[in-house]
C-alpha atoms as a PDB file:
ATOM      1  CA  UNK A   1       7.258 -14.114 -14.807  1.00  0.00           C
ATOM      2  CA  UNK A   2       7.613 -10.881 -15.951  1.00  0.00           C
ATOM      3  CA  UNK A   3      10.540  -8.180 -15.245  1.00  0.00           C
ATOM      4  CA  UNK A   4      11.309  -7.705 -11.556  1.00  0.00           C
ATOM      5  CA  UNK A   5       8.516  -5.435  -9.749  1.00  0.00           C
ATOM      6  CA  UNK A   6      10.836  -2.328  -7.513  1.00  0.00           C
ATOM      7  CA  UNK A   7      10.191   1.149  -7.120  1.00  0.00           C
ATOM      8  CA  UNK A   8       7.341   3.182  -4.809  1.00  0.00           C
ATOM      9  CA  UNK A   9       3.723   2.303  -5.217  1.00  0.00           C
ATOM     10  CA  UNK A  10       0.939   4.425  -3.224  1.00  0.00           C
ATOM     11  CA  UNK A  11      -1.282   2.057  -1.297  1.00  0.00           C
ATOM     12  CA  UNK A  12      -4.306   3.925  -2.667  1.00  0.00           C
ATOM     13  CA  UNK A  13      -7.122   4.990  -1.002  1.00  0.00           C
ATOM     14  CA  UNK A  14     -10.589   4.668  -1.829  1.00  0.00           C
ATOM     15  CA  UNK A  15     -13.048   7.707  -2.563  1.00  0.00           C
ATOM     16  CA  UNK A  16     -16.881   7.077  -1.011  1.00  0.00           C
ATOM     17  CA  UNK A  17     -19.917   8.634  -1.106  1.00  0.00           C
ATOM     18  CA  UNK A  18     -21.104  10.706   1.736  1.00  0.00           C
ATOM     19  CA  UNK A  19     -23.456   7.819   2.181  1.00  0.00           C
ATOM     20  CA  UNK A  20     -20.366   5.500   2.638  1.00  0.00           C
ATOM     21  CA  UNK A  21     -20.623   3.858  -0.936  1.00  0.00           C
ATOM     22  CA  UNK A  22     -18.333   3.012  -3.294  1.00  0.00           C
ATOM     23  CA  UNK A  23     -18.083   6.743  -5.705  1.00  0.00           C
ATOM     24  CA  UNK A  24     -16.365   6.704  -9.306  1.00  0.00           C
ATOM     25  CA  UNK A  25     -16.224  10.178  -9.486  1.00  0.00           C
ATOM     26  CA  UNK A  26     -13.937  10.810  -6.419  1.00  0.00           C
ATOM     27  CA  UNK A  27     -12.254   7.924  -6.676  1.00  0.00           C
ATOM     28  CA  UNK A  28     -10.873   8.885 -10.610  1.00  0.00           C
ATOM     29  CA  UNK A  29     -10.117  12.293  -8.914  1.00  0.00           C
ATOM     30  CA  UNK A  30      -8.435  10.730  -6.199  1.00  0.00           C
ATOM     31  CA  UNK A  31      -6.311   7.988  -8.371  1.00  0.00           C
ATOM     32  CA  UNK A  32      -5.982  11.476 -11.067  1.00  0.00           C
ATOM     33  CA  UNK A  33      -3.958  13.160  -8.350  1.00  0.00           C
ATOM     34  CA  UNK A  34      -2.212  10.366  -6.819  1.00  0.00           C
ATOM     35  CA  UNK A  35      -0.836   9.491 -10.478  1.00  0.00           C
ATOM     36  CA  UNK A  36       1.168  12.946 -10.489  1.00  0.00           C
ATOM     37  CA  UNK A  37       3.262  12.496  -7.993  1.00  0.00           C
ATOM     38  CA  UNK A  38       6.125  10.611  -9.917  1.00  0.00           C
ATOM     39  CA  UNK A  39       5.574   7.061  -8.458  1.00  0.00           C
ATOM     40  CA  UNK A  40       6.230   3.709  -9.987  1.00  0.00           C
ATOM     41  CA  UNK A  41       2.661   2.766  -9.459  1.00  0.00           C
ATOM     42  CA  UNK A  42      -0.469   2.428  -7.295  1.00  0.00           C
ATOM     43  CA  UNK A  43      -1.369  -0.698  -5.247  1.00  0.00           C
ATOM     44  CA  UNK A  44      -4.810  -0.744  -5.252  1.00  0.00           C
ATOM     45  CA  UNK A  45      -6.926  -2.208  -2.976  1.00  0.00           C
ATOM     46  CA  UNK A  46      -5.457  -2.663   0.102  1.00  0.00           C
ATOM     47  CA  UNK A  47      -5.901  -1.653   3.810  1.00  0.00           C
ATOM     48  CA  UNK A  48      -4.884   1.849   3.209  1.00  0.00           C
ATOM     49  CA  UNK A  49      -7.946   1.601   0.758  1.00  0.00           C
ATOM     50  CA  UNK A  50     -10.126   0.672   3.341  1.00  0.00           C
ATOM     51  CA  UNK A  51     -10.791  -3.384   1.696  1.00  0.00           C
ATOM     52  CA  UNK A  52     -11.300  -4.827   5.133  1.00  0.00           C
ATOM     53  CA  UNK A  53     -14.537  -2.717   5.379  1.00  0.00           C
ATOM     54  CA  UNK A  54     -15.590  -2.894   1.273  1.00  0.00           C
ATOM     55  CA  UNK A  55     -17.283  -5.846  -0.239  1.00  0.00           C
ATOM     56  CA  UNK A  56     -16.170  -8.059  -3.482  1.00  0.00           C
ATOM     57  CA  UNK A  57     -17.959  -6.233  -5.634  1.00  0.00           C
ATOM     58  CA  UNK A  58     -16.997  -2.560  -4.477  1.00  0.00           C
ATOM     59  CA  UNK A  59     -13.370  -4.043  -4.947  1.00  0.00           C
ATOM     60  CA  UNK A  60     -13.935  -5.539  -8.075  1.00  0.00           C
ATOM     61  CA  UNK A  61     -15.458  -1.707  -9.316  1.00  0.00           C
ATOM     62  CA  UNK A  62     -12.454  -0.277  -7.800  1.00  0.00           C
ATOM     63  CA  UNK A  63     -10.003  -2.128  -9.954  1.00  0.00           C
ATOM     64  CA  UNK A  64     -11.985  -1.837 -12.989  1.00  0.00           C
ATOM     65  CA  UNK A  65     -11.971   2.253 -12.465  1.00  0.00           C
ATOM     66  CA  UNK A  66      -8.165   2.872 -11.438  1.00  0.00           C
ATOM     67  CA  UNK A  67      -7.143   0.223 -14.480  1.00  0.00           C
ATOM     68  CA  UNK A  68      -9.010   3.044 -16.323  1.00  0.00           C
ATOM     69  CA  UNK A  69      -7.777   5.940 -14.704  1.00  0.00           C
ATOM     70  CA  UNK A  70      -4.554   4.391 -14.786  1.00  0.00           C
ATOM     71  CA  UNK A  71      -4.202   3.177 -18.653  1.00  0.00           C
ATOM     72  CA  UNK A  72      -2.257   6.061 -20.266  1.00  0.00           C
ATOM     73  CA  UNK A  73       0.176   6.833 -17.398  1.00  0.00           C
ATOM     74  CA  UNK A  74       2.980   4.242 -17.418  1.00  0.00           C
ATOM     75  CA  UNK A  75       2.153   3.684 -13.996  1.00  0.00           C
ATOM     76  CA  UNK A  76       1.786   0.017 -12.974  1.00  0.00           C
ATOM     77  CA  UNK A  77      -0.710  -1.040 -11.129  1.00  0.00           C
ATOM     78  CA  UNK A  78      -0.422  -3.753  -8.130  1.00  0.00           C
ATOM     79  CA  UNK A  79      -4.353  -5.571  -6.932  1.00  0.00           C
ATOM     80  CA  UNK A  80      -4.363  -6.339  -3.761  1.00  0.00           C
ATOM     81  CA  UNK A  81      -6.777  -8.962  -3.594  1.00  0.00           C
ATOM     82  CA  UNK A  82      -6.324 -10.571   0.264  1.00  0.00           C
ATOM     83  CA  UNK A  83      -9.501 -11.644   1.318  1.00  0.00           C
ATOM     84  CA  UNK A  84     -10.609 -13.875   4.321  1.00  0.00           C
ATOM     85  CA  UNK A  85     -11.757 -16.079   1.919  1.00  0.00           C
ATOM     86  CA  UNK A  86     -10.057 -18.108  -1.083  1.00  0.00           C
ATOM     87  CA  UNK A  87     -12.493 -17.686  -3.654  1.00  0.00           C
ATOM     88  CA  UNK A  88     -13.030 -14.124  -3.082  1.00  0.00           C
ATOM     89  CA  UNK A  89      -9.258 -13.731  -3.336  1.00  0.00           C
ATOM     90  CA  UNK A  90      -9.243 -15.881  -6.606  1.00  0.00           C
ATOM     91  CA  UNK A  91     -12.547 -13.820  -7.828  1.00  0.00           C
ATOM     92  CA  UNK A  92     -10.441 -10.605  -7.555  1.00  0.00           C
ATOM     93  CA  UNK A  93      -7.051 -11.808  -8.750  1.00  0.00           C
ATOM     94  CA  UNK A  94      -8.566 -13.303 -12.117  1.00  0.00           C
ATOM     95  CA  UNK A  95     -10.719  -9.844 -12.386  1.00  0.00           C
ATOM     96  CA  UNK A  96      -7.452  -7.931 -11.944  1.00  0.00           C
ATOM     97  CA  UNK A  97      -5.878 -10.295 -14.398  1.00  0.00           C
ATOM     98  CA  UNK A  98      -8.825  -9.507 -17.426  1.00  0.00           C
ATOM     99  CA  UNK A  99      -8.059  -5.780 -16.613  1.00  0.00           C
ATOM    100  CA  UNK A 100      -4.239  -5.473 -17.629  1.00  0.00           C
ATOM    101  CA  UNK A 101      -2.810  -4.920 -13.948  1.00  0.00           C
ATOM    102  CA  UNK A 102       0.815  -5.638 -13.846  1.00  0.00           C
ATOM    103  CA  UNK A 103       1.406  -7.974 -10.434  1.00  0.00           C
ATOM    104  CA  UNK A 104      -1.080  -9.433  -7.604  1.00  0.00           C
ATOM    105  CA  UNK A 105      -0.692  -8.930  -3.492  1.00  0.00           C
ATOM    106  CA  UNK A 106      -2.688 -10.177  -0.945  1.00  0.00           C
ATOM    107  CA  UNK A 107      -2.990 -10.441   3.208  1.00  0.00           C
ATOM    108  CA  UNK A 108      -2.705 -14.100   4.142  1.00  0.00           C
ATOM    109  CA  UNK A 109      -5.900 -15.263   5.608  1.00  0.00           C
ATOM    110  CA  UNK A 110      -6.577 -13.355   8.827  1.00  0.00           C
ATOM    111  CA  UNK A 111     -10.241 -14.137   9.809  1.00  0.00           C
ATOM    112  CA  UNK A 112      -9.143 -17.436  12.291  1.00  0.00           C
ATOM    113  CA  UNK A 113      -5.923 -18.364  13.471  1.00  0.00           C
ATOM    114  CA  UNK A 114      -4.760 -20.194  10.732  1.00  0.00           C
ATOM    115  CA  UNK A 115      -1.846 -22.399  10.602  1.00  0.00           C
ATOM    116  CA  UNK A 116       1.144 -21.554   8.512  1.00  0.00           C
ATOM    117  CA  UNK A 117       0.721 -24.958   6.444  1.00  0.00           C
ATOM    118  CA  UNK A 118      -2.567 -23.373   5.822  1.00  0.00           C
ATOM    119  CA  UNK A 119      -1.523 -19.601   4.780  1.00  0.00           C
ATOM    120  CA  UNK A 120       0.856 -21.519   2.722  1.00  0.00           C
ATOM    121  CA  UNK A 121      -2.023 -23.565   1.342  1.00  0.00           C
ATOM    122  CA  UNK A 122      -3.591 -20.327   0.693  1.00  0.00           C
ATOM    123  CA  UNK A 123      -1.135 -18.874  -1.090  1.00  0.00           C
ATOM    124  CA  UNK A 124       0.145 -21.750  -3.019  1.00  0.00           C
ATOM    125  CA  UNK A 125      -4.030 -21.553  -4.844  1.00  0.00           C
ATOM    126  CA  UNK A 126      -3.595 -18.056  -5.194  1.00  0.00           C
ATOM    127  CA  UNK A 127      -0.917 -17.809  -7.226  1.00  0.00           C
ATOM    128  CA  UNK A 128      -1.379 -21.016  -9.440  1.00  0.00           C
ATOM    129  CA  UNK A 129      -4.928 -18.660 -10.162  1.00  0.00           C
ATOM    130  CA  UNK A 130      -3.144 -16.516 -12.683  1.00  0.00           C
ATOM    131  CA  UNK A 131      -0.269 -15.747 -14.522  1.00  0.00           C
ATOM    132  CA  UNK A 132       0.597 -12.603 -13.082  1.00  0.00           C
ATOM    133  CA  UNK A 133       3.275 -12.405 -10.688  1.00  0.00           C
ATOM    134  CA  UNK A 134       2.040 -12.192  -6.533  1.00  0.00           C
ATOM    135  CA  UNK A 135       3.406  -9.978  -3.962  1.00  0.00           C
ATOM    136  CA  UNK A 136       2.977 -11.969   0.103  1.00  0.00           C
ATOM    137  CA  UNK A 137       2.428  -9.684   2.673  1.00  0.00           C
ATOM    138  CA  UNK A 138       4.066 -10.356   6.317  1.00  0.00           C
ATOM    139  CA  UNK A 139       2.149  -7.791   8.350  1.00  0.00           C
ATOM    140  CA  UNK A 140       1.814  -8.797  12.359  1.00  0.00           C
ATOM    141  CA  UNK A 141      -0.090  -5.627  13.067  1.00  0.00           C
ATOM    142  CA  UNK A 142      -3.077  -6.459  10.766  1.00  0.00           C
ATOM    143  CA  UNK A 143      -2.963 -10.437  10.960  1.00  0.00           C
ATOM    144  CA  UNK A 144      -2.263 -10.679  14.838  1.00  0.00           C
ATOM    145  CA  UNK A 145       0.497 -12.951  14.233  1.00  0.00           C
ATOM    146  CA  UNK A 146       3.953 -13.413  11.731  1.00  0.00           C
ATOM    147  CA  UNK A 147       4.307 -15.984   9.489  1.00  0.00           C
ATOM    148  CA  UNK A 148       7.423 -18.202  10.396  1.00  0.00           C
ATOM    149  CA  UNK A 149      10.710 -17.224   8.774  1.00  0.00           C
ATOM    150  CA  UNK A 150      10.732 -20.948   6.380  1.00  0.00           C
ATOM    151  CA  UNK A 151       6.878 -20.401   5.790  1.00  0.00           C
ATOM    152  CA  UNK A 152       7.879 -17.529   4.229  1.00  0.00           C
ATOM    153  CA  UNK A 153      10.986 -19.142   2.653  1.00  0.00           C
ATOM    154  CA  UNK A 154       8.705 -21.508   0.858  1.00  0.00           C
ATOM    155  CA  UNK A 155       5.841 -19.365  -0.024  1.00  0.00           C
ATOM    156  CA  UNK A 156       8.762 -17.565  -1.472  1.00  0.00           C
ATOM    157  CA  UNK A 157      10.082 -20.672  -3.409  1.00  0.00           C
ATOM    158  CA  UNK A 158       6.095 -20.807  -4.743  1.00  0.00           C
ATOM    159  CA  UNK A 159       5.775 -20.264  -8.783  1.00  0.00           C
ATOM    160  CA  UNK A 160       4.378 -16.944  -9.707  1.00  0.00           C
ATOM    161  CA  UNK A 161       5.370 -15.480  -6.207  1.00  0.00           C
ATOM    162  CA  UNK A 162       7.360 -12.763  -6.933  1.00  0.00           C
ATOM    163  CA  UNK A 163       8.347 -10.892  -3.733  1.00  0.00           C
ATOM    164  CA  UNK A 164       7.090 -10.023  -0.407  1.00  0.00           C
ATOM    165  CA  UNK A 165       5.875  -6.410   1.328  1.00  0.00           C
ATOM    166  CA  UNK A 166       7.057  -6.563   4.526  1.00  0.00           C
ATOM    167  CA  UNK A 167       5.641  -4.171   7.262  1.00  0.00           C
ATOM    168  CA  UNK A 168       6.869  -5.825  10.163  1.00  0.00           C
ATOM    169  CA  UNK A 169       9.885  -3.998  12.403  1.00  0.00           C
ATOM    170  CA  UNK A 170      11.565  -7.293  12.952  1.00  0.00           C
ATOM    171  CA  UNK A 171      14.375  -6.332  10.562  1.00  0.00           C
ATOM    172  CA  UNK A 172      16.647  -9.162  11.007  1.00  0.00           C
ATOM    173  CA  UNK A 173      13.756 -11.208   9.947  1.00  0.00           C
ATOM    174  CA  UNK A 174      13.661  -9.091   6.740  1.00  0.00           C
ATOM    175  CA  UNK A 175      17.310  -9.216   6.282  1.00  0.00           C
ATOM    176  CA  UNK A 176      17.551 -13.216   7.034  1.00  0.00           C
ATOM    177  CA  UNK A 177      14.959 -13.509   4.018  1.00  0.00           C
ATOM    178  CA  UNK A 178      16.923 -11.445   1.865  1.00  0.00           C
ATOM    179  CA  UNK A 179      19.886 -13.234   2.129  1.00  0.00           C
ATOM    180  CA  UNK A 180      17.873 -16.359   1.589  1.00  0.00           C
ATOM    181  CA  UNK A 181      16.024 -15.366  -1.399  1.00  0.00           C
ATOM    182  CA  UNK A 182      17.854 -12.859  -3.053  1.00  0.00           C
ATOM    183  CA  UNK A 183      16.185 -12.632  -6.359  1.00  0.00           C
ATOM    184  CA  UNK A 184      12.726 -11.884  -4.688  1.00  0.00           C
ATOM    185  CA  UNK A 185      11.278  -8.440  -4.777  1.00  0.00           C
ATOM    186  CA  UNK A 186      11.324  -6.838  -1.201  1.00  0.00           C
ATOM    187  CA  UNK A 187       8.809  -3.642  -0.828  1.00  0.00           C
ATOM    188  CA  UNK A 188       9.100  -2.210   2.861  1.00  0.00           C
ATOM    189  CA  UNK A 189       5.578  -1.293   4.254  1.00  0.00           C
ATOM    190  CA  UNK A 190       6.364   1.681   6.898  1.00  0.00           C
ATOM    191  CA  UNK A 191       6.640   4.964   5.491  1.00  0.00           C
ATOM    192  CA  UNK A 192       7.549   6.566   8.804  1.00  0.00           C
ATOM    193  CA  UNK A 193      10.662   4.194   8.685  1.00  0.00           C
ATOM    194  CA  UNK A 194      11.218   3.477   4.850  1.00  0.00           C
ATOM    195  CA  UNK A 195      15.148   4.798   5.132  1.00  0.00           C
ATOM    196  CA  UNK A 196      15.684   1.642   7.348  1.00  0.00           C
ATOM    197  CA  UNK A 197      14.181  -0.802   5.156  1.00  0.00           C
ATOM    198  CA  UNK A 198      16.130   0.956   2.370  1.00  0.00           C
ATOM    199  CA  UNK A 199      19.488   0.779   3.952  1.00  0.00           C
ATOM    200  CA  UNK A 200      18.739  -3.199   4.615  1.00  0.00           C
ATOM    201  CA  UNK A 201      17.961  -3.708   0.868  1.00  0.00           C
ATOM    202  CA  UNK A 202      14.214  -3.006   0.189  1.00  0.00           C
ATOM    203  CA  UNK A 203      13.852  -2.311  -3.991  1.00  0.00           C
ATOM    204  CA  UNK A 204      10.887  -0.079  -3.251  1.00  0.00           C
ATOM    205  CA  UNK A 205       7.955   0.991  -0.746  1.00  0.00           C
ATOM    206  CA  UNK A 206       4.483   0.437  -0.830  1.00  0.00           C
ATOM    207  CA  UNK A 207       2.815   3.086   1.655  1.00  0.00           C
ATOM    208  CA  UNK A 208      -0.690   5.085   2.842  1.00  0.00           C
ATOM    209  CA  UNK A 209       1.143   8.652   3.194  1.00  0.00           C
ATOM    210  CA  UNK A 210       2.914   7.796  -0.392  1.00  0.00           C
ATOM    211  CA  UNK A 211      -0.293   9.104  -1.609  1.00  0.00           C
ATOM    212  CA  UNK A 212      -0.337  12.569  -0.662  1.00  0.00           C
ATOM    213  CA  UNK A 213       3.760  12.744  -0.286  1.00  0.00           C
ATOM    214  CA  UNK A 214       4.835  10.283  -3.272  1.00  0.00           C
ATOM    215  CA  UNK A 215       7.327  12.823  -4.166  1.00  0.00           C
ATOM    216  CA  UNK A 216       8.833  13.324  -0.997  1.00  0.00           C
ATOM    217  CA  UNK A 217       9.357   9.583  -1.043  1.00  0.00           C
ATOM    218  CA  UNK A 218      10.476   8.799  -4.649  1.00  0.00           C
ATOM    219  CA  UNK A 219      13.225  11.864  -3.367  1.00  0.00           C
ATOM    220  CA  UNK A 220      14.144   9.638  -0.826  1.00  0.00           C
ATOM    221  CA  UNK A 221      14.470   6.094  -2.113  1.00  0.00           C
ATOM    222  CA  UNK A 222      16.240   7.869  -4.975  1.00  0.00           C
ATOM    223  CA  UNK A 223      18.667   9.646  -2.105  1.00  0.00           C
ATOM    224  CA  UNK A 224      19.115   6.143  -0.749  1.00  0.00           C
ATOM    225  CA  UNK A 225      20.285   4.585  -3.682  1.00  0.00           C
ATOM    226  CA  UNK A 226      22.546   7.328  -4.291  1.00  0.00           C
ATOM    227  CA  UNK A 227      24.273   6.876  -0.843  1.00  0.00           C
ATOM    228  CA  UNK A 228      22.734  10.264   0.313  1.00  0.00           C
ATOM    229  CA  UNK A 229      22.672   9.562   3.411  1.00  0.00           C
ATOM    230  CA  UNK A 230      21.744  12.915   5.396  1.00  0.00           C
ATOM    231  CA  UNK A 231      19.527  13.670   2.595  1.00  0.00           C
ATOM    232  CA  UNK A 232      17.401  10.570   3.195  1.00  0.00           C
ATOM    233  CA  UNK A 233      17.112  11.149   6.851  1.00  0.00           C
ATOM    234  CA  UNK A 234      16.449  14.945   6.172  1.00  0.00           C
ATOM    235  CA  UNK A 235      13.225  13.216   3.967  1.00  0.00           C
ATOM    236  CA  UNK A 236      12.726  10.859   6.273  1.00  0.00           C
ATOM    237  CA  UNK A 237      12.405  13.344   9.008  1.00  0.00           C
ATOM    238  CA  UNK A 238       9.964  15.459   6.757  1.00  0.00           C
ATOM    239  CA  UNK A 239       7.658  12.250   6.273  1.00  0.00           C
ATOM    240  CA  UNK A 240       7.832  11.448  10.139  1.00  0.00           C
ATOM    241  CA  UNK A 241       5.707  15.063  11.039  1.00  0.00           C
ATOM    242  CA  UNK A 242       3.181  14.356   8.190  1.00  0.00           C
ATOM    243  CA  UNK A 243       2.687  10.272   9.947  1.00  0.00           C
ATOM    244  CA  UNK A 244       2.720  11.886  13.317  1.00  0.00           C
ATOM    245  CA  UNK A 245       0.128  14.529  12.745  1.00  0.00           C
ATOM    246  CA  UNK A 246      -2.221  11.688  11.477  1.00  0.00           C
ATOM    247  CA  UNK A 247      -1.853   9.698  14.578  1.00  0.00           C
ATOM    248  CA  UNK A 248      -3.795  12.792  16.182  1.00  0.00           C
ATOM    249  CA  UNK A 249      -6.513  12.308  13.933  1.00  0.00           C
ATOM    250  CA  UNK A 250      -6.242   8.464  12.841  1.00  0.00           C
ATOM    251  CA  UNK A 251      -4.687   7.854   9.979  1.00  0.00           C
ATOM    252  CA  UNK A 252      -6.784   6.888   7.351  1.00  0.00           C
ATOM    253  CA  UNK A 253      -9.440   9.667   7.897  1.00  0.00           C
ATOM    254  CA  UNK A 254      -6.467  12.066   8.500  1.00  0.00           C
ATOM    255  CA  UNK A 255      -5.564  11.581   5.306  1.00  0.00           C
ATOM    256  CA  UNK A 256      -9.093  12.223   3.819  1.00  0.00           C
ATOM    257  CA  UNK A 257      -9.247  15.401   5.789  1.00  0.00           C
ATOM    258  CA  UNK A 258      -5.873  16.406   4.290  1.00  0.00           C
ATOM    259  CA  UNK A 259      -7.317  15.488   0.596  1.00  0.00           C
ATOM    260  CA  UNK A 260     -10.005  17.548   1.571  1.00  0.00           C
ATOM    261  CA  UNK A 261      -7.617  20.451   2.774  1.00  0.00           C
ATOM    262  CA  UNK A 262      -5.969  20.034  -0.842  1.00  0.00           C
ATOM    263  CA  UNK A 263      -8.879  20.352  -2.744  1.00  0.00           C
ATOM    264  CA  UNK A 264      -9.817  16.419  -3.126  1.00  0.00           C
ATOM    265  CA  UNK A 265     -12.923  15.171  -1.934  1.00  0.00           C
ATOM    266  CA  UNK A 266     -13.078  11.435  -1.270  1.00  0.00           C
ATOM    267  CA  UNK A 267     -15.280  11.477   0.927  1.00  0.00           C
ATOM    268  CA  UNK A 268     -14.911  10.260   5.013  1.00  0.00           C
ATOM    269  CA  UNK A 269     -14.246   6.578   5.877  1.00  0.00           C
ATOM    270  CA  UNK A 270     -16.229   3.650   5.900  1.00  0.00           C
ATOM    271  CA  UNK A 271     -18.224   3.518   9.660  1.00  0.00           C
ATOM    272  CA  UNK A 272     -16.883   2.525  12.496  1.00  0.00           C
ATOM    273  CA  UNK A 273     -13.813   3.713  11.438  1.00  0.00           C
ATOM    274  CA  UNK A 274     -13.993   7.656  12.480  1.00  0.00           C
ATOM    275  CA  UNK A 275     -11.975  11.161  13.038  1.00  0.00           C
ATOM    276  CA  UNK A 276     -10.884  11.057  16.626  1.00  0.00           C
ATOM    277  CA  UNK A 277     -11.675  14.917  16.432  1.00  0.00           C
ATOM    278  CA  UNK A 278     -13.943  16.837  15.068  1.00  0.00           C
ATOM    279  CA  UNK A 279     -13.790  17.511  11.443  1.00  0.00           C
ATOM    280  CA  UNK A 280     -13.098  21.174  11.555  1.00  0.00           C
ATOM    281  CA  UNK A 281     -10.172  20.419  13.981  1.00  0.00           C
ATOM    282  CA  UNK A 282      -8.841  17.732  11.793  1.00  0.00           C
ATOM    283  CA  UNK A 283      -8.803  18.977   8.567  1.00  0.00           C
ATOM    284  CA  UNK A 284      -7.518  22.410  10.634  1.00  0.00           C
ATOM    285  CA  UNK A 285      -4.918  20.207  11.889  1.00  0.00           C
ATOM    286  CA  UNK A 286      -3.897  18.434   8.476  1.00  0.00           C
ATOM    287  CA  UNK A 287      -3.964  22.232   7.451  1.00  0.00           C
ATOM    288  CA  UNK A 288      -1.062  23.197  10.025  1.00  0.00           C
ATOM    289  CA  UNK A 289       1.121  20.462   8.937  1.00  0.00           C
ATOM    290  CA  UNK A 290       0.699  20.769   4.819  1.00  0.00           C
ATOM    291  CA  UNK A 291       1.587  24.412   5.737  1.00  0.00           C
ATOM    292  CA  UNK A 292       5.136  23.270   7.311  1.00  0.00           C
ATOM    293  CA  UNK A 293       8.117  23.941   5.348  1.00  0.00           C
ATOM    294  CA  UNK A 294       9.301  20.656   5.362  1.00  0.00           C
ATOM    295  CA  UNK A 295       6.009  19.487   3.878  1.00  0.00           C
ATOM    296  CA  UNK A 296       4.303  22.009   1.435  1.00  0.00           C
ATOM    297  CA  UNK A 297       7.494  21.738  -0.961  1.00  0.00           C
ATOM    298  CA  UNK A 298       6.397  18.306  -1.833  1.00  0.00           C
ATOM    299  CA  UNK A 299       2.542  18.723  -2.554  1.00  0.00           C
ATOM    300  CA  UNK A 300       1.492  18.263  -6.404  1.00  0.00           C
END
């Protein structure tokens, strides 16, 4: 195992074609800006980068450009690589592994209602597929379901599992994990409620609006740390208008229409997944709220 994996990683998002494909170009200008921001790295390949809708090989292209984009900028670089299948997942994770990325993640299967025994199956192949070091992922929303507090335990207890991201709001359930595995690495997944993973123990964040507003929350895990309290909620407040704006708009193609408002095209998101305005309005709207006070300082 390598050292332990903490800090704030933007759940990067992926740059398309206006055809819907997979594009190089926007997605090195997208990963180029992201990478300024200060973070400890870029987790790459996830929901927030749209994986759910983006075939093996799109994924596999992804990887291969951020690693790229990526290779002189001491940023480390997390491959999400949850599939709803196994061998897809194991395609990905050995892909990552040939590239230099620095730790796995991965959704437990999510395409039937699987058992735990089985998302424990599931992970147990998965990690035992490399030798790099695999974040879980408890996330209700996405899955439909959480995984039992010992299924975690043991998938914990699993060689090469490192540490979970948790993006769940049961927080005793995150603190009762904690306290029985205390040498795992915890990420918390909400940005619009990072202070209270933070205060419970999280070593780091793993988030969508991280990449537009990665120094906003660097600022505020580092005010956390620090005991700063009022400071962190003063951040955390800050990061709450950007989240709520994108609920207006949805908020993965919010946030393209506010890379578009800032000068980065990466294009719209993959069909069906739309604006729930028009795109004037929206990127209009992301406009407003990049304007704010309590925003704008924080824009690279």
């Amino acid at each position: 195992m390598t050292e332990r994996l903490t800090g704030m990683y933007a759940a990067l998002m992926t740059g398309l074609a206006d055809d819907g494909a997979f594009d190089e170009t926007r997605q090195r200008g997208l990963t180029d800006y992201v990478l300024k921001q200060g973070l400890a790295g870029l987790y790459v390949g996830g929901s927030s980068g749209e994986s759910g809708l983006l075939g093996v090989d799109e994924l596999a292209e992804q990887q291969g450009v951020v690693a790229d984009c990526a290779k002189d900028s001491g940023a480390r670089l997390i491959a999400h690589v949850g599939l709803p299948n196994l061998r897809d997942s194991v395609r990905l994770a050995q892909r990552a592994s040939d590239l230099g990325y620095h730790a796995l993640s991965a959704l437990p299967p999510h395409s039937y209602p699987f058992s735990d025994a089985e998302i424990e199956g599931y992970y147990t192949d998965l990690a035992a597929a490399t030798d790099l070091p695999l974040i879980v992922y408890e996330v209700p929303v996405r899955t439909g379901r959480p995984i039992a507090l010992n299924s975690l335990v043991r998938i914990l207890d699993l060689p090469n599992v490192a540490g979970i991201k948790f993006t769940s709001t049961d927080l005793f359930k995150f603190s009762m994990l904690r306290r029985r595995r205390p040498d795992s690495s915890y990420f918390f997944g909400f940005d619009e409620i990072y202070m209270t993973g933070g205060v419970l123990g999280a070593d780091g964040g793993i988030g969508t609006t991280y990449n537009i507003l990665g120094k906003l929350y660097v600022a505020l895990d580092t005010a956390l740390r620090d005991g700063d309290l009022p400071r962190a909620q003063q951040l955390q407040d800050a990061s709450q208008i950007f989240v709520e704006a994108l609920l207006e708009t949805g908020v993965l193609p919010g946030m393209k229409a506010a890379f578009r408002v800032l000068g980065i095209d990466c294009g719209q998101t993959r069909a069906p997944m739309t604006l729930r305005m028009s795109e004037d309005k929206a990127e209009a709207h992301m406009r407003t709220v990049l304007e704010r006070p309590e925003i704008k300082p924080w824009l690279v």
